[in-house]
N, C-alpha and C. Protein backbone atom coordinates (compact mmCIF):
# COMPACT_ATOMS: atom_id res chain seq x y z
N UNK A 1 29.11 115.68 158.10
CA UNK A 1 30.40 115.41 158.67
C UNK A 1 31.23 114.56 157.72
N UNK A 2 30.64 113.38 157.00
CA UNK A 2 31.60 112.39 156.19
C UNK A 2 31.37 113.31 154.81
N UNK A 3 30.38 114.28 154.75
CA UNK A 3 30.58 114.90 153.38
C UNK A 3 31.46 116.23 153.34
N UNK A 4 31.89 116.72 154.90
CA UNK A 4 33.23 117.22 154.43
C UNK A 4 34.45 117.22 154.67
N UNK A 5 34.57 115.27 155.40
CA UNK A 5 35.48 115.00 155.02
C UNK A 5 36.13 114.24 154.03
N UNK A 6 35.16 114.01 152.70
CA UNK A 6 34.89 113.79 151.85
C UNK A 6 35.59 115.44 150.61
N UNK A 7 34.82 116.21 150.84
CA UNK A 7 35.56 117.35 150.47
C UNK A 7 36.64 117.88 150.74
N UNK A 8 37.04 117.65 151.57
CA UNK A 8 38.44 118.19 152.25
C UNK A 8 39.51 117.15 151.37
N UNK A 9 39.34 116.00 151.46
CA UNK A 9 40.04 114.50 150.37
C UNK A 9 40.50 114.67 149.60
N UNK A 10 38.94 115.87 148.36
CA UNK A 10 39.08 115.80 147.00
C UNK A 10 40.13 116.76 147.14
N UNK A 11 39.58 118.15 148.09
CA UNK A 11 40.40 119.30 147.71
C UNK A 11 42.03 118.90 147.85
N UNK A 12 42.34 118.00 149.15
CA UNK A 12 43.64 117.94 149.18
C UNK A 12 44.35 116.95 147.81
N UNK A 13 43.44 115.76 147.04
CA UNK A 13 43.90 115.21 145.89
C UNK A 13 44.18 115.92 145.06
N UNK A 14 43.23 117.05 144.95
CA UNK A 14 43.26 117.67 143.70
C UNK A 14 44.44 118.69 143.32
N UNK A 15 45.35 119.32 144.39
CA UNK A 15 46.04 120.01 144.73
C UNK A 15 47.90 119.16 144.58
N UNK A 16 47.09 117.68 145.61
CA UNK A 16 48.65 117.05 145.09
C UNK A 16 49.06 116.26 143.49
N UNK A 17 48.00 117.01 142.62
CA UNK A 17 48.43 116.94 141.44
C UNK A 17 48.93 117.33 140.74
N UNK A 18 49.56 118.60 141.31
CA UNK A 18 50.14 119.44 140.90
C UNK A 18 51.46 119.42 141.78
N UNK A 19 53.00 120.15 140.98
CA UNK A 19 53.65 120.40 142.20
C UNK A 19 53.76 121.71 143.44
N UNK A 20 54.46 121.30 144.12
CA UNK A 20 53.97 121.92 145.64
C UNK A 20 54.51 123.10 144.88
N UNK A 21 55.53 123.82 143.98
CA UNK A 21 55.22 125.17 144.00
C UNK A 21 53.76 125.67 143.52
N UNK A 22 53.17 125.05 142.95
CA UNK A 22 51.75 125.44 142.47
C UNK A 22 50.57 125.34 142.91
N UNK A 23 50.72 125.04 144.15
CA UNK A 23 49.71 124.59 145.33
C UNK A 23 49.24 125.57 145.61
N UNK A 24 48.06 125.94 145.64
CA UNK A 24 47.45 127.33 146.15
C UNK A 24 46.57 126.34 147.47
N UNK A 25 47.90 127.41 148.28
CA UNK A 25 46.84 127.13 150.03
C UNK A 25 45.19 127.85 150.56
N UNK A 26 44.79 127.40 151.60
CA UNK A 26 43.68 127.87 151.41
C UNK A 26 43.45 129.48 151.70
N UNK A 27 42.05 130.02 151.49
CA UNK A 27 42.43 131.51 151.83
C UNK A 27 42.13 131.27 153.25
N UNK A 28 43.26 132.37 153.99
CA UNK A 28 43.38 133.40 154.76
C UNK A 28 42.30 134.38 155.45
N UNK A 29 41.55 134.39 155.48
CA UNK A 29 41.02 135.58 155.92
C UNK A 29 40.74 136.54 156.82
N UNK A 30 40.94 137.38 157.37
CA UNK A 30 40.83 137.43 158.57
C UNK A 30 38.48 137.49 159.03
N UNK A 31 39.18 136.70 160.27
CA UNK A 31 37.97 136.25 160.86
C UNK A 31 36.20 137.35 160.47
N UNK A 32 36.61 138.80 160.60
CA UNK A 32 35.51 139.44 160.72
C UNK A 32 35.45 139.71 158.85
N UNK A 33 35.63 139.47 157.96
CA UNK A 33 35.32 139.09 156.51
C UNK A 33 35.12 138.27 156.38
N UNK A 34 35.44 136.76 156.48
CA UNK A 34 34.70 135.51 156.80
C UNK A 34 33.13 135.39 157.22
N UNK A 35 33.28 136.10 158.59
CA UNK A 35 31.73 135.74 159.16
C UNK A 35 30.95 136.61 158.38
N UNK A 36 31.03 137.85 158.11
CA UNK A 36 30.64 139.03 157.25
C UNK A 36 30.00 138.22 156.09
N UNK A 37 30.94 137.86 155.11
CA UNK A 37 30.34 137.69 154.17
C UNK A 37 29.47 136.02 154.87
N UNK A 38 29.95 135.09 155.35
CA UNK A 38 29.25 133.80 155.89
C UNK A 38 27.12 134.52 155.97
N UNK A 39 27.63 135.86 156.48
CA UNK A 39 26.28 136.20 156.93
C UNK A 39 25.63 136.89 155.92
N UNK A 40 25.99 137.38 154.82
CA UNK A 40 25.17 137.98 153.50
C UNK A 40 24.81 136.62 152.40
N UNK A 41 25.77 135.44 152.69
CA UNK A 41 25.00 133.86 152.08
C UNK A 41 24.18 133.81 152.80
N UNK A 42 24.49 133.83 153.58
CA UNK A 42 22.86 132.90 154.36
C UNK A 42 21.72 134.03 154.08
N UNK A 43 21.66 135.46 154.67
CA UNK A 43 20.52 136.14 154.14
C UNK A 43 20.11 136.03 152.66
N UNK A 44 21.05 135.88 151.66
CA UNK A 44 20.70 135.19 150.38
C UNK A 44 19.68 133.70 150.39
N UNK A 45 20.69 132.77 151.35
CA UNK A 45 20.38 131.39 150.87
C UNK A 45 18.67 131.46 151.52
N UNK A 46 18.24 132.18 152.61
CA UNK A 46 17.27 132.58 153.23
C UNK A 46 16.12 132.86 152.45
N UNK A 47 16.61 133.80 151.79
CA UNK A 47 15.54 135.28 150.94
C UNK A 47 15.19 134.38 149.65
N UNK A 48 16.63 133.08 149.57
CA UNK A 48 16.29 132.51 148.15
C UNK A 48 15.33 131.24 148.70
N UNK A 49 14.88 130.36 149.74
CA UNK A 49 14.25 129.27 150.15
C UNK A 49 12.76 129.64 150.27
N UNK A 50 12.74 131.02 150.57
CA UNK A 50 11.20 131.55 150.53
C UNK A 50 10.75 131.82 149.76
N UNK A 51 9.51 131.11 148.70
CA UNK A 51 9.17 131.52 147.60
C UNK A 51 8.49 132.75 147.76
N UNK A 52 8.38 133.29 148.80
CA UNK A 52 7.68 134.26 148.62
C UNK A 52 8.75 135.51 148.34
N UNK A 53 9.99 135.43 148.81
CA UNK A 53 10.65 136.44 148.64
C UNK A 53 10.16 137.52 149.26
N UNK A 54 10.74 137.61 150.60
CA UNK A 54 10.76 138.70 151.44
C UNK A 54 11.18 139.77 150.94
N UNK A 55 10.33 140.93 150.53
CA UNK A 55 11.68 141.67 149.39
C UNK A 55 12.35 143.10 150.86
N UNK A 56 12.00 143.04 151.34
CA UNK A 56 12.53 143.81 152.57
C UNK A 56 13.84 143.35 152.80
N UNK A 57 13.81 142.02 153.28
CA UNK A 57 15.08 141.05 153.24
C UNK A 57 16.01 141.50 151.98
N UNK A 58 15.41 140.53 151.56
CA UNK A 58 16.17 140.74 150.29
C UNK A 58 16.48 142.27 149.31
N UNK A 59 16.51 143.22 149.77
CA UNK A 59 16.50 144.52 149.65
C UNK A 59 17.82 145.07 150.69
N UNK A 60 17.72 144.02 152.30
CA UNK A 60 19.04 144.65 152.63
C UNK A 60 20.27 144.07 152.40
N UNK A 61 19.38 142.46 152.04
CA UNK A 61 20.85 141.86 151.93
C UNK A 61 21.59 142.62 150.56
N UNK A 62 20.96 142.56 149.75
CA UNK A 62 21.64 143.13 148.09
C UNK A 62 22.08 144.90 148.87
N UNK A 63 21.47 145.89 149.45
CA UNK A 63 22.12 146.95 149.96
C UNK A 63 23.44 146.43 150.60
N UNK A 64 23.79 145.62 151.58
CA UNK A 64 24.95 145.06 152.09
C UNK A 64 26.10 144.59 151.08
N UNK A 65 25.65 143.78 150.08
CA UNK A 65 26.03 143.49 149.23
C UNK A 65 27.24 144.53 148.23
N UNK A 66 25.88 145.23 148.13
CA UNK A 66 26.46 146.96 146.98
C UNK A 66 27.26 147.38 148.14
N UNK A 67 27.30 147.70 149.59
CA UNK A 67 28.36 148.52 150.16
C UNK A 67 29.63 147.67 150.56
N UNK A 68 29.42 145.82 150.25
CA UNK A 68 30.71 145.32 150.46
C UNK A 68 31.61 145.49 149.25
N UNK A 69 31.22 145.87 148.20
CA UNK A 69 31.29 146.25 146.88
C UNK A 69 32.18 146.97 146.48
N UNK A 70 31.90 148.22 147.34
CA UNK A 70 31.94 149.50 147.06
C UNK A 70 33.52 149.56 148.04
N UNK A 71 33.46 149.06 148.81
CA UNK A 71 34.37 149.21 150.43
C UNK A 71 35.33 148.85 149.76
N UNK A 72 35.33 147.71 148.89
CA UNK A 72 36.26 147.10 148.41
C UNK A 72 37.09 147.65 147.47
N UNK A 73 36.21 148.29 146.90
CA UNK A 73 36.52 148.95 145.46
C UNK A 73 37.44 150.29 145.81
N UNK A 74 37.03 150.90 147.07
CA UNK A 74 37.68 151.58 147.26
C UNK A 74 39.33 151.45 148.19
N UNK A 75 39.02 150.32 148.36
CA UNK A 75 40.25 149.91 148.89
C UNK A 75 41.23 149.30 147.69
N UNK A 76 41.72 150.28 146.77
CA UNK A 76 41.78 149.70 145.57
C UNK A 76 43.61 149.42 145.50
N UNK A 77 44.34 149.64 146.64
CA UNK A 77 45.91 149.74 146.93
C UNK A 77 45.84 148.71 147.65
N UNK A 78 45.18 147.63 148.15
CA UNK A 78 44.95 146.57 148.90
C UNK A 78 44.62 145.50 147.41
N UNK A 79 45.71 144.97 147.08
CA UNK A 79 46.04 144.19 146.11
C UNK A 79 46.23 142.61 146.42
N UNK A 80 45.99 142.20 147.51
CA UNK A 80 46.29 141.23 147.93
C UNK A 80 45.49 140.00 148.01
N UNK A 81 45.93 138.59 147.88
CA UNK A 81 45.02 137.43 147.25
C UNK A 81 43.93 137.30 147.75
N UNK A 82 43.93 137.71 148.99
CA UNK A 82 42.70 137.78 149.96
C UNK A 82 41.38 139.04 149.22
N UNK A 83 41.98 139.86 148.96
CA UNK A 83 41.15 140.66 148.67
C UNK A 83 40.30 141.11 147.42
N UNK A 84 41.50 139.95 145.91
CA UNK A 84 40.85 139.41 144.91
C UNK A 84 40.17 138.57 144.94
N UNK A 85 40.59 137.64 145.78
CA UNK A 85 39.14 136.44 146.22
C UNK A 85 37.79 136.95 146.58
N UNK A 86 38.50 137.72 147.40
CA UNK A 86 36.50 138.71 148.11
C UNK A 86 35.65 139.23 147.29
N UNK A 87 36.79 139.38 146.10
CA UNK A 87 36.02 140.72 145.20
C UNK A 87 34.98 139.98 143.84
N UNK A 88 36.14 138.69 143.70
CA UNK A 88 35.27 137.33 142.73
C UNK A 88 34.14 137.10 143.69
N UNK A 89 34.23 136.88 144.68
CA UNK A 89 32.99 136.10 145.76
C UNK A 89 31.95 137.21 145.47
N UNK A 90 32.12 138.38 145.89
CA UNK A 90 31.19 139.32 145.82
C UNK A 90 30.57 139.70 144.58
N UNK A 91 31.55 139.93 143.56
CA UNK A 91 31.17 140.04 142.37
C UNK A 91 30.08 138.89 141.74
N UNK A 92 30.19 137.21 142.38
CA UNK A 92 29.63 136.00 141.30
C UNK A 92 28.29 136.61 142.50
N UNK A 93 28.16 136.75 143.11
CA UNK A 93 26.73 137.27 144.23
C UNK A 93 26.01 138.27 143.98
N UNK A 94 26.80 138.99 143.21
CA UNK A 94 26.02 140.21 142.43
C UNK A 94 25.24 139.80 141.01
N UNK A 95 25.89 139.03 140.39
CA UNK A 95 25.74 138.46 139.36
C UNK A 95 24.41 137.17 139.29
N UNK A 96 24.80 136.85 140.51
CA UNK A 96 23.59 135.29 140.64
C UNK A 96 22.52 136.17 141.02
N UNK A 97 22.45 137.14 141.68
CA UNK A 97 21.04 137.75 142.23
C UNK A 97 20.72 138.61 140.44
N UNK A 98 21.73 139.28 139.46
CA UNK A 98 20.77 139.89 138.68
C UNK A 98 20.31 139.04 137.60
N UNK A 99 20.88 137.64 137.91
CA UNK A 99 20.41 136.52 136.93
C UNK A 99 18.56 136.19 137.03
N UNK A 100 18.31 136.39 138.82
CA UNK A 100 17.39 136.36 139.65
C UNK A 100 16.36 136.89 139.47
N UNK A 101 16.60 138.10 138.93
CA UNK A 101 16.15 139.61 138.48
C UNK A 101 16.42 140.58 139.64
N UNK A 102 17.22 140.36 140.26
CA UNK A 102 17.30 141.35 141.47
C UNK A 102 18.19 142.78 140.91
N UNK A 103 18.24 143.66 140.57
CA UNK A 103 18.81 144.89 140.06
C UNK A 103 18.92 146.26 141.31
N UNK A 104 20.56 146.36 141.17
CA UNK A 104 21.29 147.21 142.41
C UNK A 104 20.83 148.54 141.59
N UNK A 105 20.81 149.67 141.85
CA UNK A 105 21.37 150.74 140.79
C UNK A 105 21.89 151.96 141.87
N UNK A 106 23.30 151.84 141.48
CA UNK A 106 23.78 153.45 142.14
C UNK A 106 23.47 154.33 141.55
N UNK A 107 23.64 155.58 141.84
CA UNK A 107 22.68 156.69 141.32
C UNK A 107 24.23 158.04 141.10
N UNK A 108 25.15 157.79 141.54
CA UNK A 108 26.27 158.70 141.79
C UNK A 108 26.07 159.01 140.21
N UNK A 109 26.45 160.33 139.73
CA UNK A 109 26.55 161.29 139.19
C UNK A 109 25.38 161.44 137.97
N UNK A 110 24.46 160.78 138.49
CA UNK A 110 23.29 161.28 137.83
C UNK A 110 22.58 162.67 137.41
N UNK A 111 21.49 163.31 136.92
CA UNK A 111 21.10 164.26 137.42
C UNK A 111 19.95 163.71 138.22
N UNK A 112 19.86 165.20 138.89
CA UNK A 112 18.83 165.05 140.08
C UNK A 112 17.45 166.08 139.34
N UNK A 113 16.34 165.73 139.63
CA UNK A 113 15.07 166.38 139.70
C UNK A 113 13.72 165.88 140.44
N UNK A 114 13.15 167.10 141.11
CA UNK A 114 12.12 166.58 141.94
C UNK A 114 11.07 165.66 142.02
N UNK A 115 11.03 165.26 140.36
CA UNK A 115 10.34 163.94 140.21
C UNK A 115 10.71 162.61 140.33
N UNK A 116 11.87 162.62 140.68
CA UNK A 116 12.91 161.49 140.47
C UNK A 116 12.40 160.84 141.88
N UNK A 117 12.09 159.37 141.86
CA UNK A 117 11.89 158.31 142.46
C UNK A 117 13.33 158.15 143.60
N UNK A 118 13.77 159.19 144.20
CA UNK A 118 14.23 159.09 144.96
C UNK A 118 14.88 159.94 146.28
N UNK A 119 14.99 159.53 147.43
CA UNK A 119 15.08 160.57 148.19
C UNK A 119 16.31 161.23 148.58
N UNK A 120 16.24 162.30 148.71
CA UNK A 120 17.60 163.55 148.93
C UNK A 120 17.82 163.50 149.87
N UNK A 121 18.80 162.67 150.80
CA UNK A 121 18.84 163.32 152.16
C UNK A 121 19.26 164.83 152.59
N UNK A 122 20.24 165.23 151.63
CA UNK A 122 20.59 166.62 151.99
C UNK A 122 20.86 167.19 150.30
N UNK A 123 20.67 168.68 150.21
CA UNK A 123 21.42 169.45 149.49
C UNK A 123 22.58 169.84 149.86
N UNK A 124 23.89 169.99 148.99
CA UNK A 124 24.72 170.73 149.05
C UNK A 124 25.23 171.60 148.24
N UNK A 125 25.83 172.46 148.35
CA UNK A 125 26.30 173.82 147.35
C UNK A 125 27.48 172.88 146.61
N UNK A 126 27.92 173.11 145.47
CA UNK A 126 28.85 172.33 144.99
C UNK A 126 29.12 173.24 143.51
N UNK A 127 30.12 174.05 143.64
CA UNK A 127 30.98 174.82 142.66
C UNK A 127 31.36 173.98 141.42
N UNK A 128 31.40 172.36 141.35
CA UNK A 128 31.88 171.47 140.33
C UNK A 128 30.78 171.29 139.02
N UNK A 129 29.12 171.77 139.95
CA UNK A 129 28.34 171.32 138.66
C UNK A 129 27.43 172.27 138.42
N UNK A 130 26.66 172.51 137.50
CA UNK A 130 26.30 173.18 136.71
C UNK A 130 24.75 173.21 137.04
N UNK A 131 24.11 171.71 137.07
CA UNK A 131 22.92 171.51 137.29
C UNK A 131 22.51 170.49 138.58
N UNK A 132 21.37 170.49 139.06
CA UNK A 132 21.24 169.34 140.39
C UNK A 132 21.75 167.79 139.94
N UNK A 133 22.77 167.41 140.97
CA UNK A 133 23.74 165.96 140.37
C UNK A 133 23.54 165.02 141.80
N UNK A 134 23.22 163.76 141.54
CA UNK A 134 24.10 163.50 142.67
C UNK A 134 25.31 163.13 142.88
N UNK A 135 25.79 163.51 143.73
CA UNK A 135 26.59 163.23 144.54
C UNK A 135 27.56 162.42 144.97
N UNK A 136 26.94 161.22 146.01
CA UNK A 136 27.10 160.65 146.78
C UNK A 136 25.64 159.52 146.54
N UNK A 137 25.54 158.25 146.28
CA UNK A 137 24.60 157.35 146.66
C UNK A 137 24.97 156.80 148.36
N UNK A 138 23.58 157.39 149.35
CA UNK A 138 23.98 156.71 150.65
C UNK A 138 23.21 155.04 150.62
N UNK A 139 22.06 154.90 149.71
CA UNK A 139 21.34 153.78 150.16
C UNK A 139 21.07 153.73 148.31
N UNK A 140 21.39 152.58 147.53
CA UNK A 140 20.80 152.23 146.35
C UNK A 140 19.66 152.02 146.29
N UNK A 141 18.98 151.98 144.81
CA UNK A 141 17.52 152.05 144.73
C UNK A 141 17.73 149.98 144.33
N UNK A 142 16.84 149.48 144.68
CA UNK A 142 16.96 148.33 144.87
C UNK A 142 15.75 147.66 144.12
N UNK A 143 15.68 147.11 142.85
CA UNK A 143 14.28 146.41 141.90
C UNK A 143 14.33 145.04 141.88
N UNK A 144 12.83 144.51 142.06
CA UNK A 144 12.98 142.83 141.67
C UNK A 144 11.89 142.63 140.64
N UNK A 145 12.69 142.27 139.42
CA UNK A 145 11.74 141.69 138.38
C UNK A 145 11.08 143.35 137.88
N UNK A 146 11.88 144.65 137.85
CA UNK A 146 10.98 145.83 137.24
C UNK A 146 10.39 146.62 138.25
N UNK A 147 10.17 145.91 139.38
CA UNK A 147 9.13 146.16 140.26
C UNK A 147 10.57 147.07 141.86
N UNK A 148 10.34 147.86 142.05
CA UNK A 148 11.31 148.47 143.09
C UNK A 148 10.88 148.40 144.66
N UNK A 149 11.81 147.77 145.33
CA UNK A 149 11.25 147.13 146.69
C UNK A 149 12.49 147.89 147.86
N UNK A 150 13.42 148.93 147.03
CA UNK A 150 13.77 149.92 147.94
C UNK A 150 13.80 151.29 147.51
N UNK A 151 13.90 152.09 148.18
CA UNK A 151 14.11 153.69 147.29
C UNK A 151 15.93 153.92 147.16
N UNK A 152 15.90 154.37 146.52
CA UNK A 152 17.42 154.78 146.77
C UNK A 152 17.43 156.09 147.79
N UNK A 153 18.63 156.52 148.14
CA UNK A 153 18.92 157.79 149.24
C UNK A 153 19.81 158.05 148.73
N UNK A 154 20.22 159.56 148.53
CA UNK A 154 20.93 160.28 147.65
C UNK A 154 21.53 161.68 148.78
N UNK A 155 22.81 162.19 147.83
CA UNK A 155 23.33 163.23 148.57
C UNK A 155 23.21 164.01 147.29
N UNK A 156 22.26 165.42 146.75
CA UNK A 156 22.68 166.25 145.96
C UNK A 156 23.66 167.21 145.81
N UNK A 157 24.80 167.54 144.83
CA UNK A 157 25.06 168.72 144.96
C UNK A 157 24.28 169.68 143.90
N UNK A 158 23.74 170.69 144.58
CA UNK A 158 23.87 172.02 143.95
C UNK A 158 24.65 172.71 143.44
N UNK A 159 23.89 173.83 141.98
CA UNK A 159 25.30 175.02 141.26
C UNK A 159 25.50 175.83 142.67
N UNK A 160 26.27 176.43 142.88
CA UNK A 160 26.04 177.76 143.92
C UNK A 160 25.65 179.00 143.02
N UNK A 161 24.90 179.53 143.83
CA UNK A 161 23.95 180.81 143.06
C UNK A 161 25.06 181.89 143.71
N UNK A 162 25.00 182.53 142.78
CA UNK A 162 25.88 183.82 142.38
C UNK A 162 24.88 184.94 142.92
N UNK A 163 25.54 185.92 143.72
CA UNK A 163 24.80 186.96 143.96
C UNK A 163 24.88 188.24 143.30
N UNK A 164 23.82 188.96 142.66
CA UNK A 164 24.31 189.75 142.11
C UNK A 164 24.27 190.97 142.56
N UNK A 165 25.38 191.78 142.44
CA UNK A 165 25.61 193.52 143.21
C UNK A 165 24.57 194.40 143.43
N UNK A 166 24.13 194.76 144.30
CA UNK A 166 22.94 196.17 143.71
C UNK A 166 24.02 197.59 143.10
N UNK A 167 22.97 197.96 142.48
CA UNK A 167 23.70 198.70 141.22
C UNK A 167 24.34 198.29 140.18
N UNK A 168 24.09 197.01 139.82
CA UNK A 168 25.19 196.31 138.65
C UNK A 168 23.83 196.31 137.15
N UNK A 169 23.92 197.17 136.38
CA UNK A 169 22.50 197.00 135.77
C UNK A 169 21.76 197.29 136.00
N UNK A 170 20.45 197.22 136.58
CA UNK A 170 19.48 197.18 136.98
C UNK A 170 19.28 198.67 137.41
N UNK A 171 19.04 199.90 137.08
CA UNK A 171 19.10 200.91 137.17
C UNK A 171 17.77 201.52 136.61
């Protein structure tokens, strides 16, 4: 309690050192991004207090992580201070976990083959490629320290197979 109103002190000193056009107020956020991310620290600060490292845990929090990521990224006409802040926050969280050794990996436009360490939820026909690609990453493959503690989940597309005429050749 006296340590943050102790913080609140500095932040407001530190601010009237500057003049008031240069005052950056606090962020904004709306409430359900706040608690959102409030709740992927703590599954961090959690996953990070246990030496044992739950890697289950810590497998969804970093999946949560990669799709607040991603949400964002695609919200890429949403330019607004709020939403560069989210993207630093998210970004230094991505960064402290691969300092960690924790490693995200999307898999989007890879190739695909049946040996590949990961699962297909669906095939699809797809006129754009040539050879098995994915797609779509639905769930990243998720490693700690080398060692992989999620699978990734994948959407393939397929070439579409060409049918060929009877009577065309083959005579």
């Amino acid at each position: 309690m006296i340590r943050d109103r102790l913080d609140r002190l500095r932040t407001e000193l530190r601010q009237r050192r500057h003049h008031r056009a240069f005052r950056i107020p606090p962020p904004t956020w709306p409430e359900t991004r706040h608690d959102r991310l409030a709740a992927l620290i703590a599954e961090l600060d959690t996953a990070a207090a246990d030496p044992g490292l739950d890697a289950k845990a810590l497998a969804t929090a970093a999946t949560n992580l990669w799709r607040a990521r991603r949400r964002l990224a695609q919200q890429a006409g949403d330019n607004s201070a709020q939403a560069r802040q989210a993207g630093r926050y998210l970004r230094m969280c991505q960064e402290a976990l691969t300092d960690a050794g924790l490693v995200v990996r999307d898999h989007d436009g890879e190739t695909f083959h049946s040996g590949r360490s990961l699962e297909a939820l669906v095939f699809n026909d797809d006129a754009t490629v040539v050879i098995e690609t994915v797609t779509e990453t639905v769930r990243p493959s998720v490693f700690l320290r080398e060692e992989r503690i999620q699978m990734g989940q994948v959407i393939v597309g397929c070439p579409v197979k060409t049918e060929s005429t009877p009577g065309s050749g083959n005579a």
